[in-house]
PDB file of N, CA and C in Angstrom:
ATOM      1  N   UNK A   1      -4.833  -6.853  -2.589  1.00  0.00           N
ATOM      2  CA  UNK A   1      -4.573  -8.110  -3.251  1.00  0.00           C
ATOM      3  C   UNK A   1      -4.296  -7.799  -4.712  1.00  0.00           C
ATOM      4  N   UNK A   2      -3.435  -8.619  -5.322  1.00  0.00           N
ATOM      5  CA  UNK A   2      -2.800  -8.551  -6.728  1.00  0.00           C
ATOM      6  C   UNK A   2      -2.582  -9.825  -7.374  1.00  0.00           C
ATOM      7  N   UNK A   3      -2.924  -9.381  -8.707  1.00  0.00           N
ATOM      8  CA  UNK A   3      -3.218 -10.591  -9.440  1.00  0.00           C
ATOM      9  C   UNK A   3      -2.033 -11.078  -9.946  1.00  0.00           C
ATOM     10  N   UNK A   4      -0.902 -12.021 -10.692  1.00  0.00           N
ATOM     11  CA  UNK A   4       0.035 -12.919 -10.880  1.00  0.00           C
ATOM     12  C   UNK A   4       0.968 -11.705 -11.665  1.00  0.00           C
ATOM     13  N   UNK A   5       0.165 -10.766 -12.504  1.00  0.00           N
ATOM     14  CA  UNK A   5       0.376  -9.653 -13.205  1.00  0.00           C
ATOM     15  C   UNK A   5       0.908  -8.228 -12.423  1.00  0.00           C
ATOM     16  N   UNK A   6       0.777  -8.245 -11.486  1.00  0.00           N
ATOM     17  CA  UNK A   6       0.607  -7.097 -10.575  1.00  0.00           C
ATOM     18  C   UNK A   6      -0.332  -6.441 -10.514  1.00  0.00           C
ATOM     19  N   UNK A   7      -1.722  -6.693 -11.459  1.00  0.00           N
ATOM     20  CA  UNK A   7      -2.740  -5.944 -10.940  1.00  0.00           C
ATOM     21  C   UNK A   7      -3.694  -6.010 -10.007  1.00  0.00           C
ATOM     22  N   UNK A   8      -4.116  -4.794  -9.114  1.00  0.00           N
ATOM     23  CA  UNK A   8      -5.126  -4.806  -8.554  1.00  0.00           C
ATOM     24  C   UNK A   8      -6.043  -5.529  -8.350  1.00  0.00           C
ATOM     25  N   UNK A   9      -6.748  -6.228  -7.111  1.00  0.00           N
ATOM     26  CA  UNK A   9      -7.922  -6.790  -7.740  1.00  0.00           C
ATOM     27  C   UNK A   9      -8.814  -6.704  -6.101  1.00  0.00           C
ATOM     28  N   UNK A  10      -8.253  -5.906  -4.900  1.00  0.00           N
ATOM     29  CA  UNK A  10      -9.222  -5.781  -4.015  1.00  0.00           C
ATOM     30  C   UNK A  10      -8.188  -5.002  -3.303  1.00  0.00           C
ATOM     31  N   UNK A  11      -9.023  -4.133  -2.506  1.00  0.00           N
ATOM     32  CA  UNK A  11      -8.237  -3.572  -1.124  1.00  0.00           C
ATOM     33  C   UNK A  11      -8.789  -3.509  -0.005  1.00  0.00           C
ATOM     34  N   UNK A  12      -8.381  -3.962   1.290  1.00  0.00           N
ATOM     35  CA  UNK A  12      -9.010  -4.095   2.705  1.00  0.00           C
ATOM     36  C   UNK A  12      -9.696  -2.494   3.264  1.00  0.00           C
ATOM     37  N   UNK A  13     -10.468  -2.372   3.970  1.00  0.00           N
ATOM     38  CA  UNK A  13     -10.439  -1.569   4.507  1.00  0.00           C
ATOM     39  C   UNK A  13      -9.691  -1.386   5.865  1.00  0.00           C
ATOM     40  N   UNK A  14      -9.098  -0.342   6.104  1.00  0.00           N
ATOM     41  CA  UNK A  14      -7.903   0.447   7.446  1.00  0.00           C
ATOM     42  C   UNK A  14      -8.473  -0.882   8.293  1.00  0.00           C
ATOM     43  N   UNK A  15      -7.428  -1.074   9.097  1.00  0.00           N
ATOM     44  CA  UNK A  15      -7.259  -1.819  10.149  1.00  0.00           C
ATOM     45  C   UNK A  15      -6.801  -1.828  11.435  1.00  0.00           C
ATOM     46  N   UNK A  16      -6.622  -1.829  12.326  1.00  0.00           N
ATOM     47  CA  UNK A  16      -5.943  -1.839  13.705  1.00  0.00           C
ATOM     48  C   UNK A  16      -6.379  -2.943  14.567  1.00  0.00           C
ATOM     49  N   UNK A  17      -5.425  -3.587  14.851  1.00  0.00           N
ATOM     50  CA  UNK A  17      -5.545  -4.834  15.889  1.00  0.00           C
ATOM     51  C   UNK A  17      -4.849  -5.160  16.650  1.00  0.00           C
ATOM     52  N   UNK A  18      -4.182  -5.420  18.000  1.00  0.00           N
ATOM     53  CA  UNK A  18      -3.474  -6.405  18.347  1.00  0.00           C
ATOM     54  C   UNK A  18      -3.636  -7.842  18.878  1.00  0.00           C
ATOM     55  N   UNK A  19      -3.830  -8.845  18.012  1.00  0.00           N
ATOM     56  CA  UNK A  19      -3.955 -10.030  18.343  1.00  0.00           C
ATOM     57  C   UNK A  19      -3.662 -11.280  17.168  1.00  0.00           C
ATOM     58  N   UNK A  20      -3.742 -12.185  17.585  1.00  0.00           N
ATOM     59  CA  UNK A  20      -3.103 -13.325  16.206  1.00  0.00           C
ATOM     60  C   UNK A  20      -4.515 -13.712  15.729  1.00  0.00           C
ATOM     61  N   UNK A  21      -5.791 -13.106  15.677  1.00  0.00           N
ATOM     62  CA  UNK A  21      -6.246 -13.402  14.616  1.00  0.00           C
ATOM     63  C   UNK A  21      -7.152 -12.612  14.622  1.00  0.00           C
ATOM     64  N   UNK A  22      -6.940 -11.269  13.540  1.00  0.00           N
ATOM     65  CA  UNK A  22      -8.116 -10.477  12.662  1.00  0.00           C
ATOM     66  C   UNK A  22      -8.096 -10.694  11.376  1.00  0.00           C
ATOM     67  N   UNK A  23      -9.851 -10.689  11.502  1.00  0.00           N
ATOM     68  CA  UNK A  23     -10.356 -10.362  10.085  1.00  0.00           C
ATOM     69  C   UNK A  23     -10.244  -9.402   9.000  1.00  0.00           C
ATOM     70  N   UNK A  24     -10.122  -9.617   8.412  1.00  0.00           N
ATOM     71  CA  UNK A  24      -9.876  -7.991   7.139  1.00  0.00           C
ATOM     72  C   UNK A  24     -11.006  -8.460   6.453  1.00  0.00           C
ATOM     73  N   UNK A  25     -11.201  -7.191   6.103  1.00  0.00           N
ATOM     74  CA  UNK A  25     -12.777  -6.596   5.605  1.00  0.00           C
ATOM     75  C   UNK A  25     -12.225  -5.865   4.072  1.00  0.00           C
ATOM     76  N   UNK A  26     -12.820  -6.945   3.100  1.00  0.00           N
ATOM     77  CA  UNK A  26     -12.515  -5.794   2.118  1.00  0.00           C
ATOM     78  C   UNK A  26     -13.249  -4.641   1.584  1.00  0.00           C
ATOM     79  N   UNK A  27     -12.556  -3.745   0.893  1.00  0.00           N
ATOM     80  CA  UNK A  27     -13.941  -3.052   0.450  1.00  0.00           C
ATOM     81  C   UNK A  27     -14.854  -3.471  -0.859  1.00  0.00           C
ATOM     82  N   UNK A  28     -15.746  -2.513  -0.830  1.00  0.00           N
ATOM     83  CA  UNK A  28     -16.308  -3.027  -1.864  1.00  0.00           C
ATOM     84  C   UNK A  28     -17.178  -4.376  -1.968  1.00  0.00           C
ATOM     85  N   UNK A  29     -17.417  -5.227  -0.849  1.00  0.00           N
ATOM     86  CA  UNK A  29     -17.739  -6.380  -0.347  1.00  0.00           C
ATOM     87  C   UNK A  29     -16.941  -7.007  -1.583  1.00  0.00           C
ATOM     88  N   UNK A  30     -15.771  -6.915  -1.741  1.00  0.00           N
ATOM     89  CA  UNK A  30     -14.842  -8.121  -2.499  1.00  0.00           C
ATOM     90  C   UNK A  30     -15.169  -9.478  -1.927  1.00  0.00           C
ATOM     91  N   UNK A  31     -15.681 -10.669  -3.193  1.00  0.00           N
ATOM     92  CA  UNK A  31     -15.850 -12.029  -2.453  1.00  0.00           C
ATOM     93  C   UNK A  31     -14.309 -12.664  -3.088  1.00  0.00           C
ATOM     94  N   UNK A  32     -13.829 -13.425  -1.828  1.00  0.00           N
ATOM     95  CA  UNK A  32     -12.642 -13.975  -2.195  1.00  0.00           C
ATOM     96  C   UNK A  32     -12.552 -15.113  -3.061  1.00  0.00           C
ATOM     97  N   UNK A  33     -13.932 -15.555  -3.050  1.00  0.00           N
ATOM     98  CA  UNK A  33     -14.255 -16.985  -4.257  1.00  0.00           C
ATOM     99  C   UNK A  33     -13.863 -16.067  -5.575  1.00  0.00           C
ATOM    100  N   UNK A  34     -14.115 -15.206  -5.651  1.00  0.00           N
ATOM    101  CA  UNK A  34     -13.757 -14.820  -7.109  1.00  0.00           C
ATOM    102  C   UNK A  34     -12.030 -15.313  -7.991  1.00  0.00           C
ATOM    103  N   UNK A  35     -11.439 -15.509  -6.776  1.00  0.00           N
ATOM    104  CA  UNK A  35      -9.890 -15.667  -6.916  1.00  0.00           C
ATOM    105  C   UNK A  35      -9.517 -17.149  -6.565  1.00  0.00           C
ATOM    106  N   UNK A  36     -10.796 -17.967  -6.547  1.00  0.00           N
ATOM    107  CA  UNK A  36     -10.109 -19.324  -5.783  1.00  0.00           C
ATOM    108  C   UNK A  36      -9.434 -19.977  -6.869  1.00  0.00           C
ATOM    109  N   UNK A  37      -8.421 -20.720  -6.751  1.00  0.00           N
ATOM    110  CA  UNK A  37      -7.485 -21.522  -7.629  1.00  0.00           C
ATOM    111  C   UNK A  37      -6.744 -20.702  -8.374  1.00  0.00           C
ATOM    112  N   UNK A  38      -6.709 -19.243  -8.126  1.00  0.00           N
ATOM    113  CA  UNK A  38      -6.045 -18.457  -9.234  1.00  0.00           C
ATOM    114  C   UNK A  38      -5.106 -17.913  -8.355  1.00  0.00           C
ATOM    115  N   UNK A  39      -3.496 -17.326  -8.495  1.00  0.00           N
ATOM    116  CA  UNK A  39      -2.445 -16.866  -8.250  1.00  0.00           C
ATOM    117  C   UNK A  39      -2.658 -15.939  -7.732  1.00  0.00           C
ATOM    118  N   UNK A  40      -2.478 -15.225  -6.668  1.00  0.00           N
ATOM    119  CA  UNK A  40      -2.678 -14.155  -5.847  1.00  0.00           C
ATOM    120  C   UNK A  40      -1.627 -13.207  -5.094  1.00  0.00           C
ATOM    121  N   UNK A  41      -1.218 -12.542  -4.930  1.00  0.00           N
ATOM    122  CA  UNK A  41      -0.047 -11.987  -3.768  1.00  0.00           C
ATOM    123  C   UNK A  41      -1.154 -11.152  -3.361  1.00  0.00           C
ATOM    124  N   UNK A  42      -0.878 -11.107  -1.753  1.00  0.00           N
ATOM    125  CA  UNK A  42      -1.515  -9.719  -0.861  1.00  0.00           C
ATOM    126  C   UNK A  42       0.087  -8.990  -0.803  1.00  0.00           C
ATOM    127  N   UNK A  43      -0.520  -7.676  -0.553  1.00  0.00           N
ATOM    128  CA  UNK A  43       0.487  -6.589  -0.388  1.00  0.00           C
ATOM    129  C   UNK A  43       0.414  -5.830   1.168  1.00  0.00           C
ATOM    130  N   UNK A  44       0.766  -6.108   1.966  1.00  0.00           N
ATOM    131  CA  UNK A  44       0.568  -4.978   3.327  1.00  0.00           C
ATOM    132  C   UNK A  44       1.325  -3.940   3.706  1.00  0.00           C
ATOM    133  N   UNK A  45       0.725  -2.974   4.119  1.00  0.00           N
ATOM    134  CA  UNK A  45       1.191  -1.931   4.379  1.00  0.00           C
ATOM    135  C   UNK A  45       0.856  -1.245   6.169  1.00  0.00           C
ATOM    136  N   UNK A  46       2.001  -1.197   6.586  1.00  0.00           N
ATOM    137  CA  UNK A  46       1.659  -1.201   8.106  1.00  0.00           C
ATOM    138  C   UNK A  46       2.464   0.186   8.816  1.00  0.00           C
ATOM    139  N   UNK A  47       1.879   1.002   9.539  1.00  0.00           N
ATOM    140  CA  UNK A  47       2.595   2.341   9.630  1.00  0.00           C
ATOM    141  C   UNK A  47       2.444   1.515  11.879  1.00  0.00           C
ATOM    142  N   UNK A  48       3.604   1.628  12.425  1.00  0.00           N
ATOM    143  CA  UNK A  48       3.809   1.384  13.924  1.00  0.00           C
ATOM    144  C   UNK A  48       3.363  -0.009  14.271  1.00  0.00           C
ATOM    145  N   UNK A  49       3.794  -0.945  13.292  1.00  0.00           N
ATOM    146  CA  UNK A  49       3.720  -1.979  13.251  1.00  0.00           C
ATOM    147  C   UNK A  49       3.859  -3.514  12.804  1.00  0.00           C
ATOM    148  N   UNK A  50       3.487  -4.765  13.312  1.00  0.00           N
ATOM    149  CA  UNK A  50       4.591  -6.037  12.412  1.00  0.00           C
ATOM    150  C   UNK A  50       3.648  -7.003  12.187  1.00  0.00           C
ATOM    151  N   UNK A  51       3.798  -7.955  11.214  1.00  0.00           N
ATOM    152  CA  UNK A  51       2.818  -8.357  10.654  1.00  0.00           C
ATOM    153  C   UNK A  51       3.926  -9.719  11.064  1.00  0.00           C
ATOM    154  N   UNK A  52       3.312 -10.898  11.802  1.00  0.00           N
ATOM    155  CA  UNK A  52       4.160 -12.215  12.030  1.00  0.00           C
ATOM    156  C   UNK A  52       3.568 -13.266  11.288  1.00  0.00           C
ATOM    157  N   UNK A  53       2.171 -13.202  10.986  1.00  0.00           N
ATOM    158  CA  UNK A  53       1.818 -14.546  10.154  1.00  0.00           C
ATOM    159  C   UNK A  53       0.477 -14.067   9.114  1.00  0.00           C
ATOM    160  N   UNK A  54       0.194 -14.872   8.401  1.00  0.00           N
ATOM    161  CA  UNK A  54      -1.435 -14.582   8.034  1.00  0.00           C
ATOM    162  C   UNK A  54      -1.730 -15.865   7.418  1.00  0.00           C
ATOM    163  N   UNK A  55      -3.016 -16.108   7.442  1.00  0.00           N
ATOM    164  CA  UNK A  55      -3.664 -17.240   6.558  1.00  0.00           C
ATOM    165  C   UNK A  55      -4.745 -16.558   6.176  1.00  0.00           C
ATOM    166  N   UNK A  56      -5.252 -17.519   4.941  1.00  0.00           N
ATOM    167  CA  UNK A  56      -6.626 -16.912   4.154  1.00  0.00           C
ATOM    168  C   UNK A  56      -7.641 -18.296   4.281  1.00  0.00           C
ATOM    169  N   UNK A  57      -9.061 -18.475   4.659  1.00  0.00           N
ATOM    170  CA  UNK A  57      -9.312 -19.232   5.014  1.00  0.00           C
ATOM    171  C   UNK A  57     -10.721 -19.588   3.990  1.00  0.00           C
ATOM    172  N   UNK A  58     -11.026 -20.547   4.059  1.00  0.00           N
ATOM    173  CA  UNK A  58     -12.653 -20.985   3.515  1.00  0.00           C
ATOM    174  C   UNK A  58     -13.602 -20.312   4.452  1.00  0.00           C
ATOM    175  N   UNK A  59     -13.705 -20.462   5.165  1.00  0.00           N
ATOM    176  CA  UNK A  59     -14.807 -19.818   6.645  1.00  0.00           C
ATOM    177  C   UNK A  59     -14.534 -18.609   6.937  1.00  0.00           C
ATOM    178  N   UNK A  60     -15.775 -18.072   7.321  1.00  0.00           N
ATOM    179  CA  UNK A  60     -15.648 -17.094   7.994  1.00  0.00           C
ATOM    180  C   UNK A  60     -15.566 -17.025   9.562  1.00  0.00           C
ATOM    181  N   UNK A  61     -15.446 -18.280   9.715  1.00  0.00           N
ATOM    182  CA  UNK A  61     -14.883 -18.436  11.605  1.00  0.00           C
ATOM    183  C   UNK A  61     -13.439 -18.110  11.803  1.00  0.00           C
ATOM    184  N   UNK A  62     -12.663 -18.347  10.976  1.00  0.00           N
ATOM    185  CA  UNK A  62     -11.042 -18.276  10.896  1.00  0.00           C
ATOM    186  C   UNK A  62     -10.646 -19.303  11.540  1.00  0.00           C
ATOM    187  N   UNK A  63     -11.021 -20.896  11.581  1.00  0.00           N
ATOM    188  CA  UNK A  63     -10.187 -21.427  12.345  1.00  0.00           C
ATOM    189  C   UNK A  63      -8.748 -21.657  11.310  1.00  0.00           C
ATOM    190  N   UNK A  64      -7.791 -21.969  11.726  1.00  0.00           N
ATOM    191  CA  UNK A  64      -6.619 -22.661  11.168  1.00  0.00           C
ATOM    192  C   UNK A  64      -6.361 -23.540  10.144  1.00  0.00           C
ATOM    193  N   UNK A  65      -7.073 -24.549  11.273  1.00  0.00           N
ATOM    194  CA  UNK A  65      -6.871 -25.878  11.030  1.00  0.00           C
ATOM    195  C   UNK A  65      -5.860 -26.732  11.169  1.00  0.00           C
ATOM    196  N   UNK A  66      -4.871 -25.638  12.035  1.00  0.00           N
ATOM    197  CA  UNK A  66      -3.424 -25.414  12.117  1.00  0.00           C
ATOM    198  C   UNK A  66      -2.963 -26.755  13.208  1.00  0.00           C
ATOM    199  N   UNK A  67      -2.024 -26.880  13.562  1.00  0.00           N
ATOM    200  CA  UNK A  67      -1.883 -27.618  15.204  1.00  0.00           C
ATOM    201  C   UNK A  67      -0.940 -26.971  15.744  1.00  0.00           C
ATOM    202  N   UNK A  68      -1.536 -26.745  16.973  1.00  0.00           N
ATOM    203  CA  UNK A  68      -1.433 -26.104  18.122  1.00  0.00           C
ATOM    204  C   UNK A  68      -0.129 -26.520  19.297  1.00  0.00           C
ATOM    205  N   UNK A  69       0.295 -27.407  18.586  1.00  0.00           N
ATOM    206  CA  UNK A  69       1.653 -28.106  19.589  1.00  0.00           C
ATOM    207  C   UNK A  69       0.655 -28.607  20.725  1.00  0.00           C
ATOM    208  N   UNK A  70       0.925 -28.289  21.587  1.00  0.00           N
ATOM    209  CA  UNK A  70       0.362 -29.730  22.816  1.00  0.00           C
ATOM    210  C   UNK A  70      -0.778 -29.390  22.953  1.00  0.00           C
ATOM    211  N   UNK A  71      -1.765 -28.191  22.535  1.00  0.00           N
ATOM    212  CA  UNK A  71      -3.083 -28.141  22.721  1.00  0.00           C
ATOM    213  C   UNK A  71      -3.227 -27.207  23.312  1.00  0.00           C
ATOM    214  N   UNK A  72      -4.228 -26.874  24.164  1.00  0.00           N
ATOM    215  CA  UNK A  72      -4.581 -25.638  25.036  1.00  0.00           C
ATOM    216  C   UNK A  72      -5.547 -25.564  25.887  1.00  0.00           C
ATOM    217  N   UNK A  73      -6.220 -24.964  26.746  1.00  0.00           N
ATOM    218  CA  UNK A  73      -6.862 -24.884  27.828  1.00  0.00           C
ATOM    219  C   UNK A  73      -8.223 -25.006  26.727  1.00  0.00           C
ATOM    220  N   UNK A  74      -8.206 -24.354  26.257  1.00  0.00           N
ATOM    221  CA  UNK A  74      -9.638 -23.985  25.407  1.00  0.00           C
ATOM    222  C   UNK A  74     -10.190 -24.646  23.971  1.00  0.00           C
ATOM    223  N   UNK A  75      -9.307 -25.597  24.030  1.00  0.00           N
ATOM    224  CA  UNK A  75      -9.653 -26.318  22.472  1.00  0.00           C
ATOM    225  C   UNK A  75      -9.282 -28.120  22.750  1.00  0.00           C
ATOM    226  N   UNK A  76     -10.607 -28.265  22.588  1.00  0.00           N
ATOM    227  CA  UNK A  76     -10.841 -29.835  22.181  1.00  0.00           C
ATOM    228  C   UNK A  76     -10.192 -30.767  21.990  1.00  0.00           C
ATOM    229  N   UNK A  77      -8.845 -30.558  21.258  1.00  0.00           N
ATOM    230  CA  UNK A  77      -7.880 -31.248  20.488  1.00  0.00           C
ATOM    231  C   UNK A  77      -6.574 -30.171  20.207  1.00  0.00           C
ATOM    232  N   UNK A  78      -5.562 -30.773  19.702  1.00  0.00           N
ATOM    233  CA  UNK A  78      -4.194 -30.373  19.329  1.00  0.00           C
ATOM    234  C   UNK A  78      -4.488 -29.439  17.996  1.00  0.00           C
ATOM    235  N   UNK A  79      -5.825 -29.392  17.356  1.00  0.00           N
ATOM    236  CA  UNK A  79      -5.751 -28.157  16.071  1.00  0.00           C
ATOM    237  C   UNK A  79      -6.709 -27.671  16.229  1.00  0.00           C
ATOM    238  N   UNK A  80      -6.545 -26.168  16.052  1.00  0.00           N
ATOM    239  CA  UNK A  80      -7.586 -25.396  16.113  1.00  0.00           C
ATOM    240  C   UNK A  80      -8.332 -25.775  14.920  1.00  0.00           C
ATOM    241  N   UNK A  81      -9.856 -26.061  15.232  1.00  0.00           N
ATOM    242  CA  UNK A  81     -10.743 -26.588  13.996  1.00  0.00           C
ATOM    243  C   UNK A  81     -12.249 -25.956  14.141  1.00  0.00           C
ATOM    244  N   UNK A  82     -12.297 -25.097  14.655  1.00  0.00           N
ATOM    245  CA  UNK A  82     -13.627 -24.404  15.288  1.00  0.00           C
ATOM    246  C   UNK A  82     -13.416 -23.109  15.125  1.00  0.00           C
ATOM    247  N   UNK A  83     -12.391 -22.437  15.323  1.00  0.00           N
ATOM    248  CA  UNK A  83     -11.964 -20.912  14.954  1.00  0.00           C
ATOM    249  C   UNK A  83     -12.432 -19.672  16.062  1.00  0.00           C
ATOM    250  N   UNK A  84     -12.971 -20.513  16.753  1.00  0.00           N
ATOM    251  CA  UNK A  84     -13.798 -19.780  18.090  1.00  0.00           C
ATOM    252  C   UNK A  84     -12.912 -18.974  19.137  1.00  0.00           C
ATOM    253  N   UNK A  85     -11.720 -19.172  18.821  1.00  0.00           N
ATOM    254  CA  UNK A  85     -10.797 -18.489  19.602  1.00  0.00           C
ATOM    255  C   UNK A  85     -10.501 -17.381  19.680  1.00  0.00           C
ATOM    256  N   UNK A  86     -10.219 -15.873  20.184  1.00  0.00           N
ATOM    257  CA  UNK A  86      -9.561 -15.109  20.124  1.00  0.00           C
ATOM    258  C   UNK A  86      -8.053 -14.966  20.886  1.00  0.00           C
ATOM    259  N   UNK A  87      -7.146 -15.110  19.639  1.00  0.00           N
ATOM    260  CA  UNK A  87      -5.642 -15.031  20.810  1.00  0.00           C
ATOM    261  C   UNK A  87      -5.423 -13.839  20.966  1.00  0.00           C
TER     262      UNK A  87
END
């Protein structure tokens, strides 16, 4: 993550996943409140692989909050609002 300036201001630790929603872990236990309301770019770097979406969230459940188009077998309602999912 980089500040409006281009500087530094956290880095994830290594990752590997395939699914539409992992967590990144930063190091350093970086808290992301430190940056709330302030200008941010993340930077990724991916070696055999594609990055299709990301969100940054208040919770640590990851829901969305998103909507889901017609809904799904496993969720309550048309937006994911619980985060309980793994896709």
């Amino acid at each position: 993550m980089i500040d409006a300036s281009g500087k530094l201001l956290a880095t994830s630790q290594p990752s590997a996943a395939d699914n539409t929603k992992h967590r990144i872990e930063w190091q350093s236990g970086f808290d992301l409140s430190k940056v709330t309301g302030k200008h941010v770019r993340f930077r990724f770097h991916l070696t055999n692989g594609q990055l299709c979406a990301f969100w940054v969230n208040v919770s640590a459940n990851g829901e969305s909050n998103g909507y889901l188009g017609g809904g799904g077998p496993d969720y309550a309602g048309i937006r994911d609002t619980d985060g309980s999912h793994q896709n």
